[in-house]
PDB file of N, CA and C in Angstrom:
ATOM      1  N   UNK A   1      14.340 -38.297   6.607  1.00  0.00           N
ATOM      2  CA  UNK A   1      13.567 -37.528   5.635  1.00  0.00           C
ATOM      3  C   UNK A   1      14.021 -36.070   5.606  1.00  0.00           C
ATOM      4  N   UNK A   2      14.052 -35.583   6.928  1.00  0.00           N
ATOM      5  CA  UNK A   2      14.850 -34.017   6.419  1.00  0.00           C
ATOM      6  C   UNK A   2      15.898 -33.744   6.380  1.00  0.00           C
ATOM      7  N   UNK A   3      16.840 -34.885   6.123  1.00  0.00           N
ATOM      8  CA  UNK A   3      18.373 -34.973   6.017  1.00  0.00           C
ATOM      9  C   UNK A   3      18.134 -35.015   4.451  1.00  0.00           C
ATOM     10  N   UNK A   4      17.309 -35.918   3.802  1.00  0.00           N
ATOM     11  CA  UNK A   4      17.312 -35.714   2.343  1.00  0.00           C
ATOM     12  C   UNK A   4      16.504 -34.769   1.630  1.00  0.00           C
ATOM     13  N   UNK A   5      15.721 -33.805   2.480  1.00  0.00           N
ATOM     14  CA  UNK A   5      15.705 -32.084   1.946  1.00  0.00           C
ATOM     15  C   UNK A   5      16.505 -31.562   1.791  1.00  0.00           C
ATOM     16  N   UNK A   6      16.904 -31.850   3.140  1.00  0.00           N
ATOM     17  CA  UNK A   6      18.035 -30.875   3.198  1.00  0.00           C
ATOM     18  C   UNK A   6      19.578 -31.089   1.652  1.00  0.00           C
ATOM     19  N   UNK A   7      20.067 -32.085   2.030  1.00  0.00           N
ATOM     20  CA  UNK A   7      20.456 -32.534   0.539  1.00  0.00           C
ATOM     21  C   UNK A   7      19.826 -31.737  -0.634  1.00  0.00           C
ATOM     22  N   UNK A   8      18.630 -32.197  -1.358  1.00  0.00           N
ATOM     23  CA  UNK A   8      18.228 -31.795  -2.358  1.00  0.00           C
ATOM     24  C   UNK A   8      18.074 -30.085  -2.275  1.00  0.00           C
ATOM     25  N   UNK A   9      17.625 -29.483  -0.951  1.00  0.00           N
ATOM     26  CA  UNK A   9      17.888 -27.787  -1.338  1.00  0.00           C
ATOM     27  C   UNK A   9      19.547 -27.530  -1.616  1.00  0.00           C
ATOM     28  N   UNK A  10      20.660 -28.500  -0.842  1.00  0.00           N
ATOM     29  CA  UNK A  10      21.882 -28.014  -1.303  1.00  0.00           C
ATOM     30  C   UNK A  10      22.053 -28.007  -2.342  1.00  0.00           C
ATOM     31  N   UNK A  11      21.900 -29.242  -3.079  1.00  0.00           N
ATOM     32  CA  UNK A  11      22.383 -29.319  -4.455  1.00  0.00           C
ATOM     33  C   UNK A  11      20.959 -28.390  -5.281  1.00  0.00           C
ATOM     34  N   UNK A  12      20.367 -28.161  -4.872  1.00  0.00           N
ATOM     35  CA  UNK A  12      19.406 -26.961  -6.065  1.00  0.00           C
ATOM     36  C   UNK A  12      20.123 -25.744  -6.017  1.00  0.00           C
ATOM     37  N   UNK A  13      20.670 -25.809  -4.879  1.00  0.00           N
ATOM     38  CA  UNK A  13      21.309 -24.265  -4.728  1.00  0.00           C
ATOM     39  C   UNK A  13      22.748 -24.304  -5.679  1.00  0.00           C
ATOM     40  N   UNK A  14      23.181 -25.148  -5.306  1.00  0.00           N
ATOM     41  CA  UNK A  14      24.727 -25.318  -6.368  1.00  0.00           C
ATOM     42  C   UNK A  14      24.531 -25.403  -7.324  1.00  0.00           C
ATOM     43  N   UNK A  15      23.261 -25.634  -8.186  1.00  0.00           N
ATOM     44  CA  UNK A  15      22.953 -25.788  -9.502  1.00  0.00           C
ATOM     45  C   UNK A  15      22.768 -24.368  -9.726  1.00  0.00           C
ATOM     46  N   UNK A  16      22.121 -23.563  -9.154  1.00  0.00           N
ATOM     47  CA  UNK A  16      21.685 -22.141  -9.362  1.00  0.00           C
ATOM     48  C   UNK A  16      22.741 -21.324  -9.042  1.00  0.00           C
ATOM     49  N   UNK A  17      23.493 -21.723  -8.269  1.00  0.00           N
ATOM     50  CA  UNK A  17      25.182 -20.840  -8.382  1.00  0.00           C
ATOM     51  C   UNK A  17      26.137 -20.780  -9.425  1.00  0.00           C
ATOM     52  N   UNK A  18      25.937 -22.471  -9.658  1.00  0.00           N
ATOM     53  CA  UNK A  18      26.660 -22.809 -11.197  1.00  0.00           C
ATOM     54  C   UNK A  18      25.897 -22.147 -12.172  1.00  0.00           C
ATOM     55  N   UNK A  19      25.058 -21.832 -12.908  1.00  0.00           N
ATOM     56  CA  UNK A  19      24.179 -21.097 -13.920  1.00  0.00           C
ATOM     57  C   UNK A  19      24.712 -19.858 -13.584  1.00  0.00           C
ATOM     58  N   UNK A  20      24.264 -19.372 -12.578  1.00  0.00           N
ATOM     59  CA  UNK A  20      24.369 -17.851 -12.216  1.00  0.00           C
ATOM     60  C   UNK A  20      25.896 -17.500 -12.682  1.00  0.00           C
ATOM     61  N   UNK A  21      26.811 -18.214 -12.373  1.00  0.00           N
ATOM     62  CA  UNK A  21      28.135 -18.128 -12.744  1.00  0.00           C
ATOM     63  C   UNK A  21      28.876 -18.669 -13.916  1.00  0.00           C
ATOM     64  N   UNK A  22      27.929 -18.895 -14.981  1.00  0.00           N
ATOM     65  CA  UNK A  22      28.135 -18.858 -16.426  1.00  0.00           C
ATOM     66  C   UNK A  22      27.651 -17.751 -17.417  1.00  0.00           C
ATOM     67  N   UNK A  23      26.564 -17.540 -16.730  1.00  0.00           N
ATOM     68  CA  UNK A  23      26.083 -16.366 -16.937  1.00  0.00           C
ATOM     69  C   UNK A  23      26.914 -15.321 -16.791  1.00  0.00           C
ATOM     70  N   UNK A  24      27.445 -14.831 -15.915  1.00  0.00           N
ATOM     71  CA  UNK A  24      28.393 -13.757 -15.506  1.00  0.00           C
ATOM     72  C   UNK A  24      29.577 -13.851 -16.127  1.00  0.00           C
ATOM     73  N   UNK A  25      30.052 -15.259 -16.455  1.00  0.00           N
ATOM     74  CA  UNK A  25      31.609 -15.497 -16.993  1.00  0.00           C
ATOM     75  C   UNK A  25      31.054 -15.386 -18.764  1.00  0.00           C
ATOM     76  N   UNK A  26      29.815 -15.258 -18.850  1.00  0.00           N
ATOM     77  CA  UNK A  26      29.131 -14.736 -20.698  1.00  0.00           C
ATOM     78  C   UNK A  26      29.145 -13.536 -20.839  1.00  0.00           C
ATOM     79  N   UNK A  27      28.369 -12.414 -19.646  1.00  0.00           N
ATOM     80  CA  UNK A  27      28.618 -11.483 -19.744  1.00  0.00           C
ATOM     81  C   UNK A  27      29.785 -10.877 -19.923  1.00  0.00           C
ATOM     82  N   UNK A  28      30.941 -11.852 -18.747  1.00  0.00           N
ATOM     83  CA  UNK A  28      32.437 -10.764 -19.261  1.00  0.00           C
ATOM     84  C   UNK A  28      33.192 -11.018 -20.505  1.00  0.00           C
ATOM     85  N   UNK A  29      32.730 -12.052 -21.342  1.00  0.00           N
ATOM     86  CA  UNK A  29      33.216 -12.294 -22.448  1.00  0.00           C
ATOM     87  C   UNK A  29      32.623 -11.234 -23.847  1.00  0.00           C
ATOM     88  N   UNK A  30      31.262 -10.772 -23.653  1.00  0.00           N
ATOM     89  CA  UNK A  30      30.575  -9.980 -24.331  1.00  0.00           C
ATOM     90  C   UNK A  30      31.763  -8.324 -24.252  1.00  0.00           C
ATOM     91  N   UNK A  31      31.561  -8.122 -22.655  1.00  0.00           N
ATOM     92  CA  UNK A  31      32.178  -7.055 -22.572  1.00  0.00           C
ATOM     93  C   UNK A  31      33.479  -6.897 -23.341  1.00  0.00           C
ATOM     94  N   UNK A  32      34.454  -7.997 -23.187  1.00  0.00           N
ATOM     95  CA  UNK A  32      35.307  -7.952 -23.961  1.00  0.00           C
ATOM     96  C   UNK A  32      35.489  -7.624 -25.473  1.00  0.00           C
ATOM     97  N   UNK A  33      34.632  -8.604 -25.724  1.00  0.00           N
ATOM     98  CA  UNK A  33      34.183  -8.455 -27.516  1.00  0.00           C
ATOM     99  C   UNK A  33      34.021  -6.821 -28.098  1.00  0.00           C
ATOM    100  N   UNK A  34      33.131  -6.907 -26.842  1.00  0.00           N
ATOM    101  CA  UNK A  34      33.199  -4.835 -27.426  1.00  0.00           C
ATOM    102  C   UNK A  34      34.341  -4.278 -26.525  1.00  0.00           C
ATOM    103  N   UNK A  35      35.400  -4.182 -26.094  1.00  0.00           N
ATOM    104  CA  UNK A  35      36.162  -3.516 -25.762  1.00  0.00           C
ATOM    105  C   UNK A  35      37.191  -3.531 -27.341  1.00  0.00           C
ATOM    106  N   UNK A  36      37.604  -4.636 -27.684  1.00  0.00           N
ATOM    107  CA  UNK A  36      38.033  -5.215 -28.607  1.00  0.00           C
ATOM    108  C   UNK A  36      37.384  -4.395 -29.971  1.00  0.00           C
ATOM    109  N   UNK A  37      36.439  -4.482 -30.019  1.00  0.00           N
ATOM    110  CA  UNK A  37      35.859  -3.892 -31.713  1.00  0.00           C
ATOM    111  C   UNK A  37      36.298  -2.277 -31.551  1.00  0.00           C
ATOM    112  N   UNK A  38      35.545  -1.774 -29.876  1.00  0.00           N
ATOM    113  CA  UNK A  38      35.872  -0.173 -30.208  1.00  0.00           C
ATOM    114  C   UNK A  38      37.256  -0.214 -29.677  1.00  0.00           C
ATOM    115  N   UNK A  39      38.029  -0.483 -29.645  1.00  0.00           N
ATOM    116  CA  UNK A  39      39.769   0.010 -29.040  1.00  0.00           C
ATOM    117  C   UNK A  39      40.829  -1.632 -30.256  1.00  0.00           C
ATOM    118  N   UNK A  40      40.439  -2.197 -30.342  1.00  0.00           N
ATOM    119  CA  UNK A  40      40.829  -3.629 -30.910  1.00  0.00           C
ATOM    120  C   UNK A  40      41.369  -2.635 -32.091  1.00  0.00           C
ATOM    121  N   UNK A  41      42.538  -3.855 -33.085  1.00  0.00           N
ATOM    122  CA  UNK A  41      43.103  -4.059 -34.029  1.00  0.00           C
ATOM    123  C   UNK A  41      42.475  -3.353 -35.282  1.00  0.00           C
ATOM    124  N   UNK A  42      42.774  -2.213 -35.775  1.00  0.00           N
ATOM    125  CA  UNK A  42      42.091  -1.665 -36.736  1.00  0.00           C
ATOM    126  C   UNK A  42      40.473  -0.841 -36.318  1.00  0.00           C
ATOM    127  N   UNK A  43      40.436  -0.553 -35.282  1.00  0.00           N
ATOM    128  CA  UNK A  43      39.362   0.260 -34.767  1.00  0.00           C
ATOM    129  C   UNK A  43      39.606   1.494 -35.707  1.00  0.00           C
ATOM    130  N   UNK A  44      40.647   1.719 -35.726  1.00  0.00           N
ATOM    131  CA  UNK A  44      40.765   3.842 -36.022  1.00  0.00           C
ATOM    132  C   UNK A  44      40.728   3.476 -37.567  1.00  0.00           C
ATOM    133  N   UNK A  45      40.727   5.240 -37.702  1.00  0.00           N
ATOM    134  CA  UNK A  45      41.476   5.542 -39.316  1.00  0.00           C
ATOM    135  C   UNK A  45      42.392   6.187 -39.070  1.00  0.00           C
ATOM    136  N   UNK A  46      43.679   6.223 -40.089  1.00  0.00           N
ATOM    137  CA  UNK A  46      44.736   6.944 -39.425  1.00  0.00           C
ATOM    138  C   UNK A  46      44.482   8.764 -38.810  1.00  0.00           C
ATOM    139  N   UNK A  47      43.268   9.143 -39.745  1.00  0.00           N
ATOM    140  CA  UNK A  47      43.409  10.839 -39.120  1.00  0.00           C
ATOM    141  C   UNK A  47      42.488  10.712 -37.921  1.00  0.00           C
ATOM    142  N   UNK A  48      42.654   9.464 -37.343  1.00  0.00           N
ATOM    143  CA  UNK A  48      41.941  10.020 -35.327  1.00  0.00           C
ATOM    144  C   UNK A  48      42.759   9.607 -34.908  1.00  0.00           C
ATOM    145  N   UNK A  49      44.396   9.615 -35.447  1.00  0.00           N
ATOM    146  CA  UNK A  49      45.049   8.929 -34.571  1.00  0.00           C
ATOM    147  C   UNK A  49      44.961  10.443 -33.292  1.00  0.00           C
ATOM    148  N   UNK A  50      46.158  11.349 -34.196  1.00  0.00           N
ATOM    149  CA  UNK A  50      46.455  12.698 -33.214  1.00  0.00           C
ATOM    150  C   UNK A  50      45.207  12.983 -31.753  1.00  0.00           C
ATOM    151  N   UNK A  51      43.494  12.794 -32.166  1.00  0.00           N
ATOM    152  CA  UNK A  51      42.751  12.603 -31.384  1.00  0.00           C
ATOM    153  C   UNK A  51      42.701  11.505 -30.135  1.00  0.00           C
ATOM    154  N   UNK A  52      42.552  10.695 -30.144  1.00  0.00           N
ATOM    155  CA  UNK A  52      43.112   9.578 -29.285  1.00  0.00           C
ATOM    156  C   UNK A  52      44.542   9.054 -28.620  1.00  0.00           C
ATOM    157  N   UNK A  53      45.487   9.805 -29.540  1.00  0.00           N
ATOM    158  CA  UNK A  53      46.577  10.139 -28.739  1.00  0.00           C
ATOM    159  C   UNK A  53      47.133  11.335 -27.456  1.00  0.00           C
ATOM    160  N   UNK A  54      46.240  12.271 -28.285  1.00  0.00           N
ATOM    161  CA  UNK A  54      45.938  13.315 -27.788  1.00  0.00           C
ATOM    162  C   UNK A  54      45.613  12.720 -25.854  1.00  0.00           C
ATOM    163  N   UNK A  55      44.381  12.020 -26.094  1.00  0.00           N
ATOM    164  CA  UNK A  55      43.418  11.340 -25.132  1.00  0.00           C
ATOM    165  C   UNK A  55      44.675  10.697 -24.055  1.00  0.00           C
ATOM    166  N   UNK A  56      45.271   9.670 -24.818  1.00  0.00           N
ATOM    167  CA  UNK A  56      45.651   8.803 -24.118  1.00  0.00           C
ATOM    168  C   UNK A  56      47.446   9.192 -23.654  1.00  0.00           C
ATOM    169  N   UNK A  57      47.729  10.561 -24.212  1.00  0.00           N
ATOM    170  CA  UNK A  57      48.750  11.553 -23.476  1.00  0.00           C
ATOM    171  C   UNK A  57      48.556  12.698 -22.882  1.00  0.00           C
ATOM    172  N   UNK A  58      47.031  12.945 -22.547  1.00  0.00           N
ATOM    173  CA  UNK A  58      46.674  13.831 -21.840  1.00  0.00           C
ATOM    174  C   UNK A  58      46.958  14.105 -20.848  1.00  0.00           C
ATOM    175  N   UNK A  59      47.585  12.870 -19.743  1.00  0.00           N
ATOM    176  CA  UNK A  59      48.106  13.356 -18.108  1.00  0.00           C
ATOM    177  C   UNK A  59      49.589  12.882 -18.279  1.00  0.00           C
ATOM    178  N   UNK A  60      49.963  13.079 -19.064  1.00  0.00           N
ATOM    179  CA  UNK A  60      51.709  12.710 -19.070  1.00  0.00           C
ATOM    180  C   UNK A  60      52.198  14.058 -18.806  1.00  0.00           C
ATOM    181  N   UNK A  61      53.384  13.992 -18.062  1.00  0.00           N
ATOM    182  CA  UNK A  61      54.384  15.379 -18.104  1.00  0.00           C
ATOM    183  C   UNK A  61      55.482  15.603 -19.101  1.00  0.00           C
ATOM    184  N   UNK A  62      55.462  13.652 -19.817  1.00  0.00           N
ATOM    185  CA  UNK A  62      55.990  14.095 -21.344  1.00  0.00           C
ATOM    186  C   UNK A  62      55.979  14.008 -22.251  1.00  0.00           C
ATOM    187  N   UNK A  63      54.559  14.952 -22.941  1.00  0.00           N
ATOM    188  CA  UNK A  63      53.587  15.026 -23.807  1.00  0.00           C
ATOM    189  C   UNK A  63      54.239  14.698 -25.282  1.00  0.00           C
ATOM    190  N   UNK A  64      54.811  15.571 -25.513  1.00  0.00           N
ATOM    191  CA  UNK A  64      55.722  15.328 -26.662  1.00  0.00           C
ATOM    192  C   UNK A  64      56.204  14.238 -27.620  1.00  0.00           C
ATOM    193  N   UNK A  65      57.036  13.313 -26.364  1.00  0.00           N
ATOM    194  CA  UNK A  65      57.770  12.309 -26.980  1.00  0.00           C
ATOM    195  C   UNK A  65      56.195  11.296 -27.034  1.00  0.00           C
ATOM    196  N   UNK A  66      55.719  11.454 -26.009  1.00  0.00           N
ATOM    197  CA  UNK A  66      54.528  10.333 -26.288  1.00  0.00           C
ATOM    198  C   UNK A  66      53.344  10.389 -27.264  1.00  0.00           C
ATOM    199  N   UNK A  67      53.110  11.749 -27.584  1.00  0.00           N
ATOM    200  CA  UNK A  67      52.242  12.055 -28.822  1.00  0.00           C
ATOM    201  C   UNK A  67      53.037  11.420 -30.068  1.00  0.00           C
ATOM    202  N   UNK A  68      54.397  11.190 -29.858  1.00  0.00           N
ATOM    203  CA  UNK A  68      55.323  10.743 -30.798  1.00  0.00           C
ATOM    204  C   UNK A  68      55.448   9.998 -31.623  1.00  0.00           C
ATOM    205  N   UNK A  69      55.285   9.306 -30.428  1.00  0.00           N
ATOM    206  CA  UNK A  69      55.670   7.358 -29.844  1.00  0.00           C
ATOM    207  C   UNK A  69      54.139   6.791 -30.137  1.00  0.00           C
ATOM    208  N   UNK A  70      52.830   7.788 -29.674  1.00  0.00           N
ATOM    209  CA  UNK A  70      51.594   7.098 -29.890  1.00  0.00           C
ATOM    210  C   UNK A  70      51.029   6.772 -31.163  1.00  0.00           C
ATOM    211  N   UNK A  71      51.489   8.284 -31.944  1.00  0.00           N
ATOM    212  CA  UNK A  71      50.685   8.536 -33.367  1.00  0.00           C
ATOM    213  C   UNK A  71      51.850   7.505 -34.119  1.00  0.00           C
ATOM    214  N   UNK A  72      52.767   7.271 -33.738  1.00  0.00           N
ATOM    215  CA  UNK A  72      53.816   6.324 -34.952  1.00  0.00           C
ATOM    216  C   UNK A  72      53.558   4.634 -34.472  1.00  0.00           C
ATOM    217  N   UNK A  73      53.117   4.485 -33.474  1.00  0.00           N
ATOM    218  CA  UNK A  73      52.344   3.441 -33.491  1.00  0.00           C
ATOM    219  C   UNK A  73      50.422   2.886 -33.298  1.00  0.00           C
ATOM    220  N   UNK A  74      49.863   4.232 -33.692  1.00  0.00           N
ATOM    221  CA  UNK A  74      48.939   4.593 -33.810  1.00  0.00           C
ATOM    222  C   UNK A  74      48.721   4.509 -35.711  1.00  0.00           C
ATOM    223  N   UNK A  75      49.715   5.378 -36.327  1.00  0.00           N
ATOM    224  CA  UNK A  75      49.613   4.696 -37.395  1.00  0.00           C
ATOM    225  C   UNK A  75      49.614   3.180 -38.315  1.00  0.00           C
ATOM    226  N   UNK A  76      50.681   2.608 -37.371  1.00  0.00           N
ATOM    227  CA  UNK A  76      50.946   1.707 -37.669  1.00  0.00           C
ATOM    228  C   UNK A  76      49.893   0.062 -36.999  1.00  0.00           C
ATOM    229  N   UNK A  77      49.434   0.438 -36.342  1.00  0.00           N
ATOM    230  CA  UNK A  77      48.457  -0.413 -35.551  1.00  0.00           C
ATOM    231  C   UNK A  77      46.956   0.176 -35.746  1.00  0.00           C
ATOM    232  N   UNK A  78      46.449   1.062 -36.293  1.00  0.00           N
ATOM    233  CA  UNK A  78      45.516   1.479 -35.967  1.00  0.00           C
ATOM    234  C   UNK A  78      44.372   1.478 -35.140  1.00  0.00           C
ATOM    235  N   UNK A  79      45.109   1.933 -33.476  1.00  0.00           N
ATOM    236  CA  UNK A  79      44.064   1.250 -32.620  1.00  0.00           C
ATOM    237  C   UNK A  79      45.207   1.978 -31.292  1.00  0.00           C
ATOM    238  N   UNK A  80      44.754   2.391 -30.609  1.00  0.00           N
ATOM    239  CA  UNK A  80      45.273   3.383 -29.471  1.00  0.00           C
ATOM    240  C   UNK A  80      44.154   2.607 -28.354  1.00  0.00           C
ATOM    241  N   UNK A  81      45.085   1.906 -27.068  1.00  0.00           N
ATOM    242  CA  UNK A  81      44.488   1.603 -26.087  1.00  0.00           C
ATOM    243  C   UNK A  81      43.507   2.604 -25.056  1.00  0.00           C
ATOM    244  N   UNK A  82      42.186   1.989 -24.426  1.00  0.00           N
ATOM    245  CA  UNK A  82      41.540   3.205 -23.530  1.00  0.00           C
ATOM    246  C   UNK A  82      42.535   3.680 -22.496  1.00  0.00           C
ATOM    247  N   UNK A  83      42.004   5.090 -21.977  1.00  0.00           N
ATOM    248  CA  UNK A  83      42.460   5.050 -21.174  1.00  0.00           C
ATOM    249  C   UNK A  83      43.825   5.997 -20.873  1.00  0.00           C
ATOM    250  N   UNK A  84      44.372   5.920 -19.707  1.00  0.00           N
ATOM    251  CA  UNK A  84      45.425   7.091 -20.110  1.00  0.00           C
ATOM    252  C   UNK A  84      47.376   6.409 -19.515  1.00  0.00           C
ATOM    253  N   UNK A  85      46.746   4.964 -19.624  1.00  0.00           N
ATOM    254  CA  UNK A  85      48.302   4.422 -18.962  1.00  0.00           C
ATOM    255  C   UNK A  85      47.225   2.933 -19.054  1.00  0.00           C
ATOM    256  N   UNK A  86      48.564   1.846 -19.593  1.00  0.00           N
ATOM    257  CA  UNK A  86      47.960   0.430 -19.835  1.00  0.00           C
ATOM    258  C   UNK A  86      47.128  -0.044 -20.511  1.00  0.00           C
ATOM    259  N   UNK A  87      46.178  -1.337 -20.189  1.00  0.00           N
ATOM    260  CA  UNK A  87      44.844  -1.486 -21.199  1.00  0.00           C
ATOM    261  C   UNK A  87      45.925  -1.904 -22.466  1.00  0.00           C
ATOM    262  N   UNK A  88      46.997  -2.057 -22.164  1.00  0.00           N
ATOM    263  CA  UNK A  88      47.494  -2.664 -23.923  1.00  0.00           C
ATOM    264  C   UNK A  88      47.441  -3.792 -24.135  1.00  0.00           C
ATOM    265  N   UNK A  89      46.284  -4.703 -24.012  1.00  0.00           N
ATOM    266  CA  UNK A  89      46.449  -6.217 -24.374  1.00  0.00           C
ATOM    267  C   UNK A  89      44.967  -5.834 -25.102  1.00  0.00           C
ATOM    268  N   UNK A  90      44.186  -4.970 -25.491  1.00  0.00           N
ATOM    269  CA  UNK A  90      43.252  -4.600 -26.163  1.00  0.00           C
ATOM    270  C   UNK A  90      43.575  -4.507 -27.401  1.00  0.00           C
ATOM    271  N   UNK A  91      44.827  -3.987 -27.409  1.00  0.00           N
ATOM    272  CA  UNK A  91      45.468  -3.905 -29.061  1.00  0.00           C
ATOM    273  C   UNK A  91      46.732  -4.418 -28.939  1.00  0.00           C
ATOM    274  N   UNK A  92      47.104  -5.598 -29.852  1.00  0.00           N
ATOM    275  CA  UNK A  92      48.041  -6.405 -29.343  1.00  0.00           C
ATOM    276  C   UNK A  92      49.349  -6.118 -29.988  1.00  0.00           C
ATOM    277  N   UNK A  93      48.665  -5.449 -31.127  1.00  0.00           N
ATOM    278  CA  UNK A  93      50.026  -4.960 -32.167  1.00  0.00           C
ATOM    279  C   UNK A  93      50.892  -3.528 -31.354  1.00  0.00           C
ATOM    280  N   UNK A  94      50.132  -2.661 -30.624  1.00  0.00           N
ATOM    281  CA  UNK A  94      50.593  -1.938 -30.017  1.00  0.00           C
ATOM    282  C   UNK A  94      50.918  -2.315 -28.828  1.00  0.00           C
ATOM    283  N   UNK A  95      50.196  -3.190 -27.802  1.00  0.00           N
ATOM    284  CA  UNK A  95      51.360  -3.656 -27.025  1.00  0.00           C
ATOM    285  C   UNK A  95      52.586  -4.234 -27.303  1.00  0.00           C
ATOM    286  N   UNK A  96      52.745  -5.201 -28.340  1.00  0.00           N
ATOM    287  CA  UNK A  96      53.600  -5.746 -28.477  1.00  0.00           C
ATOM    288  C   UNK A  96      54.807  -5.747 -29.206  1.00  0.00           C
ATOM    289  N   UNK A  97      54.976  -3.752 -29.736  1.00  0.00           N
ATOM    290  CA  UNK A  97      56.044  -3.100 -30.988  1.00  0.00           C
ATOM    291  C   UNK A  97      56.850  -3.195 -29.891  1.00  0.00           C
ATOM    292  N   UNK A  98      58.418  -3.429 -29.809  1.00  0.00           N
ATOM    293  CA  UNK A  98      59.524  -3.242 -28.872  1.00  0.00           C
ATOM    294  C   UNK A  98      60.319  -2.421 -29.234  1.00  0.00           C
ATOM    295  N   UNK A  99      61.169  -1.639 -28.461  1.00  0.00           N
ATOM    296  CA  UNK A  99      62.317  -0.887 -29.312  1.00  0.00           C
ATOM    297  C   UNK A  99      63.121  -1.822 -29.337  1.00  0.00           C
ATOM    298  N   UNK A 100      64.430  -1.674 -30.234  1.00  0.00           N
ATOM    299  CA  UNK A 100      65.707  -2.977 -29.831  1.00  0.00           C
ATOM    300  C   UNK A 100      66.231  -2.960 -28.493  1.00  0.00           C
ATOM    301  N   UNK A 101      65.996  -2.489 -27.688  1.00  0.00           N
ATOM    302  CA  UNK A 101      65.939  -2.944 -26.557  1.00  0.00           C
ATOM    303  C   UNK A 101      65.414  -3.678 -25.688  1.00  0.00           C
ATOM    304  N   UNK A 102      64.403  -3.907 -25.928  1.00  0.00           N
ATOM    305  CA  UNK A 102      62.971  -4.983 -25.960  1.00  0.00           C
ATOM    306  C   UNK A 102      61.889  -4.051 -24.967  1.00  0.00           C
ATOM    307  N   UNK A 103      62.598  -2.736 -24.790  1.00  0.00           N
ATOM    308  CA  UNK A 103      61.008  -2.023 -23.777  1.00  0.00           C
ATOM    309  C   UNK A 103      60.283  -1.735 -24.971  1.00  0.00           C
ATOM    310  N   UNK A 104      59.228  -1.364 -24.085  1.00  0.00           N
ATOM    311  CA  UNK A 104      57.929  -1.262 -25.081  1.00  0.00           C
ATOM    312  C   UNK A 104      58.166   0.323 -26.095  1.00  0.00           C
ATOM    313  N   UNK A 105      56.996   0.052 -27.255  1.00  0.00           N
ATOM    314  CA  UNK A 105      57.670   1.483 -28.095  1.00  0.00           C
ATOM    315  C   UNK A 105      56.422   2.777 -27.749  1.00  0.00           C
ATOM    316  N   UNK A 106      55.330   1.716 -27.513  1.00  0.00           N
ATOM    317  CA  UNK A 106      54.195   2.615 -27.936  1.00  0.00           C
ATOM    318  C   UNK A 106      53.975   2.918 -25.813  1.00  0.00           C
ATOM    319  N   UNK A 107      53.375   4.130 -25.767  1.00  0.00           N
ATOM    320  CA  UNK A 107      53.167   4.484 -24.522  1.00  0.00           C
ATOM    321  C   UNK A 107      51.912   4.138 -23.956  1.00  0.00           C
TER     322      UNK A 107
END
């Protein structure tokens, strides 16, 4: 008899781990959704590019070429990743411009 408590509290508990952990794998899908709308594919208008490039070449030492490189694929993607290095699978058109070399274009 308390071998089959014991049983039934395990499996109540694995049921409540499993929930608990759909729950959490919903929440990170939400989060995504809005990472996506505010930084995603067509977030900007082209005159915030210079602003958000601005942002996201703020700790570079080479401001220049990357304000460059951001706003010309900032125009063209409208959508500048968070952040100040990476985060480019948020906007896929800007991760994924290549030079003919195949490195990446946008910084």
């Amino acid at each position: 008899m308390a071998m089959a408590k014991f049983f039934a509290a395990l499996i109540l508990a694995l049921i409540a781990i499993s929930m608990l952990q759909t729950v959490v794998m919903a929440a990170n899908g939400q989060n995504c959704v809005f990472l996506q709308s505010q930084y995603g594919p067509g977030s900007l208008k082209s005159y915030q590019c210079p602003s958000q490039c601005s942002r996201r070449c703020g700790k570079t030492q080479y401001h220049k070429p990357c304000m460059f490189f951001c706003q010309k694929c900032c125009r063209k993607c409208l959508c500048v990743p968070p952040g100040y290095y990476g985060n480019k699978a948020v906007c896929p058109c800007y991760n994924n411009w290549k030079t003919k070399e195949g490195g990446p274009k946008c910084p």
